[in-house]
PDB file of N, CA and C in Angstrom:
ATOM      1  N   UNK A   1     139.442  31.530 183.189  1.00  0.00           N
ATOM      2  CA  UNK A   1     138.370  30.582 183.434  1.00  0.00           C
ATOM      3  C   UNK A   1     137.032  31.305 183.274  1.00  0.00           C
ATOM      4  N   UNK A   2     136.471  30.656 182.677  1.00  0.00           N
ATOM      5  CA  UNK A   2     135.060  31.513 181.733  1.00  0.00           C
ATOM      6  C   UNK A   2     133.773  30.714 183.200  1.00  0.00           C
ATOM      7  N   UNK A   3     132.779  31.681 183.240  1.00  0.00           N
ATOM      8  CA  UNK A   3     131.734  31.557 184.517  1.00  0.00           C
ATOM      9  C   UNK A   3     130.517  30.684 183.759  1.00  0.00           C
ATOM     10  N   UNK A   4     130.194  29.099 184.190  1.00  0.00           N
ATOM     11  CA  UNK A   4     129.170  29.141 183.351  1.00  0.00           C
ATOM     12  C   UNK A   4     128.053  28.651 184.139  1.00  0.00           C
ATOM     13  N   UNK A   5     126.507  29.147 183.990  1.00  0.00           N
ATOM     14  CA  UNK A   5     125.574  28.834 184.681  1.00  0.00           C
ATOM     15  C   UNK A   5     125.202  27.362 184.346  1.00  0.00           C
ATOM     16  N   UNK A   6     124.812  27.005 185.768  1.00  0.00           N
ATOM     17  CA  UNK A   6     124.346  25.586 185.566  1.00  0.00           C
ATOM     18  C   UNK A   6     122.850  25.591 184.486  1.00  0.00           C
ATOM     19  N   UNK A   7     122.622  24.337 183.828  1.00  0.00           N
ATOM     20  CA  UNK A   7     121.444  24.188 183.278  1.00  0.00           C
ATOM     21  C   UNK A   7     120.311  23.781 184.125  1.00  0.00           C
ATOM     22  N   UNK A   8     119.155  24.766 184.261  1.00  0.00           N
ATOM     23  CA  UNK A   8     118.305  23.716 185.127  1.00  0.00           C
ATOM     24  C   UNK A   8     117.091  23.333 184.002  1.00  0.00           C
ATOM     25  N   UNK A   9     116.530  22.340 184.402  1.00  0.00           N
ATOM     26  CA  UNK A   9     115.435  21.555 183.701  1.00  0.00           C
ATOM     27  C   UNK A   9     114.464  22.564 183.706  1.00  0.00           C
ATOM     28  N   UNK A  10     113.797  22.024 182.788  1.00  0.00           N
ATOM     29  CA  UNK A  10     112.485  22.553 182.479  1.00  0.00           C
ATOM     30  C   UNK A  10     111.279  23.066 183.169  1.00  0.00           C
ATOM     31  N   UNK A  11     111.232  22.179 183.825  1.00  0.00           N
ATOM     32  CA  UNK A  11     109.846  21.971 184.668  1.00  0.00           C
ATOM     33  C   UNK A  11     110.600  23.085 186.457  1.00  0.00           C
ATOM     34  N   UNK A  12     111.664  23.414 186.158  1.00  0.00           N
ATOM     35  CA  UNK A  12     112.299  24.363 187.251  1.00  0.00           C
ATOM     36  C   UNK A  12     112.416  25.430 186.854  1.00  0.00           C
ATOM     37  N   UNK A  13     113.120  25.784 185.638  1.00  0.00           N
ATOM     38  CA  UNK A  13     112.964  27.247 184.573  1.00  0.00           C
ATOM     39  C   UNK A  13     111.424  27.414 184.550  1.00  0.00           C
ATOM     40  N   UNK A  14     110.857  26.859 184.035  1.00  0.00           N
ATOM     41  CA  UNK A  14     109.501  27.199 184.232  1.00  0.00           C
ATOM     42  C   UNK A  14     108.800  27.872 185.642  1.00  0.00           C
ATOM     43  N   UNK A  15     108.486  26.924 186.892  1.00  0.00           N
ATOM     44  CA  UNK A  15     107.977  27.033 188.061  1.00  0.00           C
ATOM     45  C   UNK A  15     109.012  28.468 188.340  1.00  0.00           C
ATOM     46  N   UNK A  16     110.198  28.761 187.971  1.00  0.00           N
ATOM     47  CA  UNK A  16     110.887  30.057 188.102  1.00  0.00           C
ATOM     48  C   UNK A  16     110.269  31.581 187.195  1.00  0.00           C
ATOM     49  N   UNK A  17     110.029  30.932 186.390  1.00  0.00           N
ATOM     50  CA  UNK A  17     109.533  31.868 185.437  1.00  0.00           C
ATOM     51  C   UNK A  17     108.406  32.334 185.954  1.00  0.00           C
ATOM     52  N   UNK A  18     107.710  31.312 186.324  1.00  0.00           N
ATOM     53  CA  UNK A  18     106.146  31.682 187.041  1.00  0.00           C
ATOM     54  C   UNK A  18     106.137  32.499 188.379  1.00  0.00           C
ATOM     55  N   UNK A  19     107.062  31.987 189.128  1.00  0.00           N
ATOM     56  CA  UNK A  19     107.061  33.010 190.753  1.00  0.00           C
ATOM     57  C   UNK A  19     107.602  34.041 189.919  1.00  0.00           C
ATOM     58  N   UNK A  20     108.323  34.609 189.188  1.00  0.00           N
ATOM     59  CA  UNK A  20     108.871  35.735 188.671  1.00  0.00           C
ATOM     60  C   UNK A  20     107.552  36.719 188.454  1.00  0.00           C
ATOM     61  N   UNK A  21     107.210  36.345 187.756  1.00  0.00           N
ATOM     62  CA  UNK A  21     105.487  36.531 186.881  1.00  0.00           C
ATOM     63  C   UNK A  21     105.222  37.102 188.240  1.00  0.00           C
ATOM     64  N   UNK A  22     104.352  36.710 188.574  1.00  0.00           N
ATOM     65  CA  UNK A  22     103.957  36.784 190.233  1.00  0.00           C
ATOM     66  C   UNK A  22     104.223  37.521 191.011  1.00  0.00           C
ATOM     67  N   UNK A  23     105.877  37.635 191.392  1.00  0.00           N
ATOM     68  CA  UNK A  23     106.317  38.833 192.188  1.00  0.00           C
ATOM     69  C   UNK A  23     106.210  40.118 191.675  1.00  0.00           C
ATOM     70  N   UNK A  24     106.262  40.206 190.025  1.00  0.00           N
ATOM     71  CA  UNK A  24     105.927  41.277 189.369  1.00  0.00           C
ATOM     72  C   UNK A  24     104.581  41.799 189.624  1.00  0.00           C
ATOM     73  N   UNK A  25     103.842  41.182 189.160  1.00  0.00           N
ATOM     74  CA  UNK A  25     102.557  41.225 189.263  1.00  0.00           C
ATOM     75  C   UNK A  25     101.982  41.556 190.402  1.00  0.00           C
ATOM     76  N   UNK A  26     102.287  41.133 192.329  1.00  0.00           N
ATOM     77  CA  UNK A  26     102.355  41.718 193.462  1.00  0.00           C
ATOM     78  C   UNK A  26     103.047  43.324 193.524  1.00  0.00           C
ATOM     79  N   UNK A  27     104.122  43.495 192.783  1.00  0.00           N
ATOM     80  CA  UNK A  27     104.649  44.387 193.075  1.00  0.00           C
ATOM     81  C   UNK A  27     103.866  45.646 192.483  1.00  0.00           C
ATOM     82  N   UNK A  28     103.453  45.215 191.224  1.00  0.00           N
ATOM     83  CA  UNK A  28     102.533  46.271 190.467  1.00  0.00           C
ATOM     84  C   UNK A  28     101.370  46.663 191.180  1.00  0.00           C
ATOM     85  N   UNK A  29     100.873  45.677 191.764  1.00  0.00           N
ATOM     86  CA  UNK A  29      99.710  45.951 192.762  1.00  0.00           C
ATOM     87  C   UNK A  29      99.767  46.904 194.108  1.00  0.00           C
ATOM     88  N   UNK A  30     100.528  46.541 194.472  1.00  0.00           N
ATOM     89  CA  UNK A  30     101.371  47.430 195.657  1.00  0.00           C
ATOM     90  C   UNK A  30     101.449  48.792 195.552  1.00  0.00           C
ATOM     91  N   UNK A  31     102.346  48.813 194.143  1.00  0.00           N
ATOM     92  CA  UNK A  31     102.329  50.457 193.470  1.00  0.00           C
ATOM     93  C   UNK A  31     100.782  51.144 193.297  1.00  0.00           C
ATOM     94  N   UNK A  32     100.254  50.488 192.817  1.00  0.00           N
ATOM     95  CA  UNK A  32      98.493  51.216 192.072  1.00  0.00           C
ATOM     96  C   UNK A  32      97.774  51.107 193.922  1.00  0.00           C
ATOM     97  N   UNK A  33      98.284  50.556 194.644  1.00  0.00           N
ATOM     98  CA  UNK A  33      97.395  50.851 196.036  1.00  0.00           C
ATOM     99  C   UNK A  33      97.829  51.952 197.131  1.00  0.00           C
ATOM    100  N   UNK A  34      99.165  52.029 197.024  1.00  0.00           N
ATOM    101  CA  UNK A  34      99.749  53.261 197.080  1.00  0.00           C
ATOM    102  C   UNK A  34      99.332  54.542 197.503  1.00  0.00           C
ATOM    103  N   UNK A  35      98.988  54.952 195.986  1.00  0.00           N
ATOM    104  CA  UNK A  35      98.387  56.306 196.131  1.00  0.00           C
ATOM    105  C   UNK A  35      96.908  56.649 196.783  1.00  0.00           C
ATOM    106  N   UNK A  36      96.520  55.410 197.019  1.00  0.00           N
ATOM    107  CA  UNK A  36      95.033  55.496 197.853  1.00  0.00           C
ATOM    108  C   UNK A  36      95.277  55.201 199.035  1.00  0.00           C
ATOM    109  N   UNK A  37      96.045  54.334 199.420  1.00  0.00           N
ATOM    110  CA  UNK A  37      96.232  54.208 201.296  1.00  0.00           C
ATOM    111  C   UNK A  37      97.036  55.309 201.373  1.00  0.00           C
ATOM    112  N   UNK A  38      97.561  56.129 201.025  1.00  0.00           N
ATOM    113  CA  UNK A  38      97.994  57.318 201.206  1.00  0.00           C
ATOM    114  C   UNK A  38      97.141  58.558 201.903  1.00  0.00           C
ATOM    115  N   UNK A  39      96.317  58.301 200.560  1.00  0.00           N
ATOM    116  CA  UNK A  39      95.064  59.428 200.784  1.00  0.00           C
ATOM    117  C   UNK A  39      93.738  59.052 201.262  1.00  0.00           C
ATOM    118  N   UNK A  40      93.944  57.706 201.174  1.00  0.00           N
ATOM    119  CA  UNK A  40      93.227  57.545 202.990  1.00  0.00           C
ATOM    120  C   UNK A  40      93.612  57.911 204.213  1.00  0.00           C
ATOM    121  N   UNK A  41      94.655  57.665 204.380  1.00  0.00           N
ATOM    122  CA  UNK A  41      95.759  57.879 205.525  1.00  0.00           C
ATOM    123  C   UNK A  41      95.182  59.368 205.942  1.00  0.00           C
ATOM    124  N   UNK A  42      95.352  60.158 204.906  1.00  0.00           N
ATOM    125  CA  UNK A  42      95.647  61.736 204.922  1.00  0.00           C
ATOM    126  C   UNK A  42      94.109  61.974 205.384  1.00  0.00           C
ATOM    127  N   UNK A  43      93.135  61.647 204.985  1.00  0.00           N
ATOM    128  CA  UNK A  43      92.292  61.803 204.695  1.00  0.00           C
ATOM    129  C   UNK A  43      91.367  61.067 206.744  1.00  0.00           C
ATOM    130  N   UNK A  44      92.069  60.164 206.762  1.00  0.00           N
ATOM    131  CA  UNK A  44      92.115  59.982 208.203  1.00  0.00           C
ATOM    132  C   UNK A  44      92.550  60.844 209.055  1.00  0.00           C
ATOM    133  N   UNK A  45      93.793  61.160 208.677  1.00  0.00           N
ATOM    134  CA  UNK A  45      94.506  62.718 209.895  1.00  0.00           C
ATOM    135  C   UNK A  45      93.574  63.932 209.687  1.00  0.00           C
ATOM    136  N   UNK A  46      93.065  64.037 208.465  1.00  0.00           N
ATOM    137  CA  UNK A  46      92.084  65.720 208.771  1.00  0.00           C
ATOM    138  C   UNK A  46      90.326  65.561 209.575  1.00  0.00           C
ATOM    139  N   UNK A  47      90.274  63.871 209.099  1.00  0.00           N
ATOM    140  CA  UNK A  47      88.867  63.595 210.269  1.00  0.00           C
ATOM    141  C   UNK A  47      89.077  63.387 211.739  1.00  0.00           C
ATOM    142  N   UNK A  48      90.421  62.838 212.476  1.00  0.00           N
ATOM    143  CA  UNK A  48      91.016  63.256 213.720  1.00  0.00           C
ATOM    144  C   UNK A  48      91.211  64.633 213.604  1.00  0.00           C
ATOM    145  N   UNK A  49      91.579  65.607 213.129  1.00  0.00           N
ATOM    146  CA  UNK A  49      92.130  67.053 213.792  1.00  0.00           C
ATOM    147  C   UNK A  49      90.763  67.544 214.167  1.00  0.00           C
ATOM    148  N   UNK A  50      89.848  67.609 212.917  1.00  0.00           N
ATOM    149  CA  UNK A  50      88.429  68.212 212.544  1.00  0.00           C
ATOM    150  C   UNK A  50      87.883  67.601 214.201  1.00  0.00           C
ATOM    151  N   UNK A  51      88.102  66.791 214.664  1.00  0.00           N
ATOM    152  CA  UNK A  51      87.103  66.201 216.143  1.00  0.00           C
ATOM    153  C   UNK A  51      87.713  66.641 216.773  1.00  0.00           C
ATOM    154  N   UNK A  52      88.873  67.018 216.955  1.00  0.00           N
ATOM    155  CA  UNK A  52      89.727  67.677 218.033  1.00  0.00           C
ATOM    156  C   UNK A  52      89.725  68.770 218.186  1.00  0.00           C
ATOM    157  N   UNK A  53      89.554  69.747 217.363  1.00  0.00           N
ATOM    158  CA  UNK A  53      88.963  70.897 216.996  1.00  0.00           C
ATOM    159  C   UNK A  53      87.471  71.151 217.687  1.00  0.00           C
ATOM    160  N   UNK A  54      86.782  70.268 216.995  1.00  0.00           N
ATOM    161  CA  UNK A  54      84.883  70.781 217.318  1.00  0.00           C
ATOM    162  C   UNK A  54      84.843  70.216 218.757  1.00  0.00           C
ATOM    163  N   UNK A  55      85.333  69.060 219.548  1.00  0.00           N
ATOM    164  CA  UNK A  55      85.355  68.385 220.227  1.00  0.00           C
ATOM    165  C   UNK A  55      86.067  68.592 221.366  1.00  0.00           C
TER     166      UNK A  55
END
């Protein structure tokens, strides 16, 4: 017995196609922000030590 996907309409393949688009597109964003809340982050822990230090 062979597996076969249902057909969906148009106007559903589509609106699918589009959140697809989208989640990609979030996800790429996510990645490229990344490396800066990172080194903010980091960049936060050496302005706490530095006051704890002089302070």
């Amino acid at each position: 017995m062979a597996w076969t996907t249902p057909r969906l309409d148009t106007d559903r393949s589509r609106r699918r196609l589009q959140l697809l688009a989208q989640l990609a597109d979030a996800r790429a964003a996510r990645q490229r922000e990344r490396p800066q809340r990172a080194r903010t982050e980091r960049l936060r822990q050496l302005i706490a030590t530095r006051r704890r230090l002089v302070g």
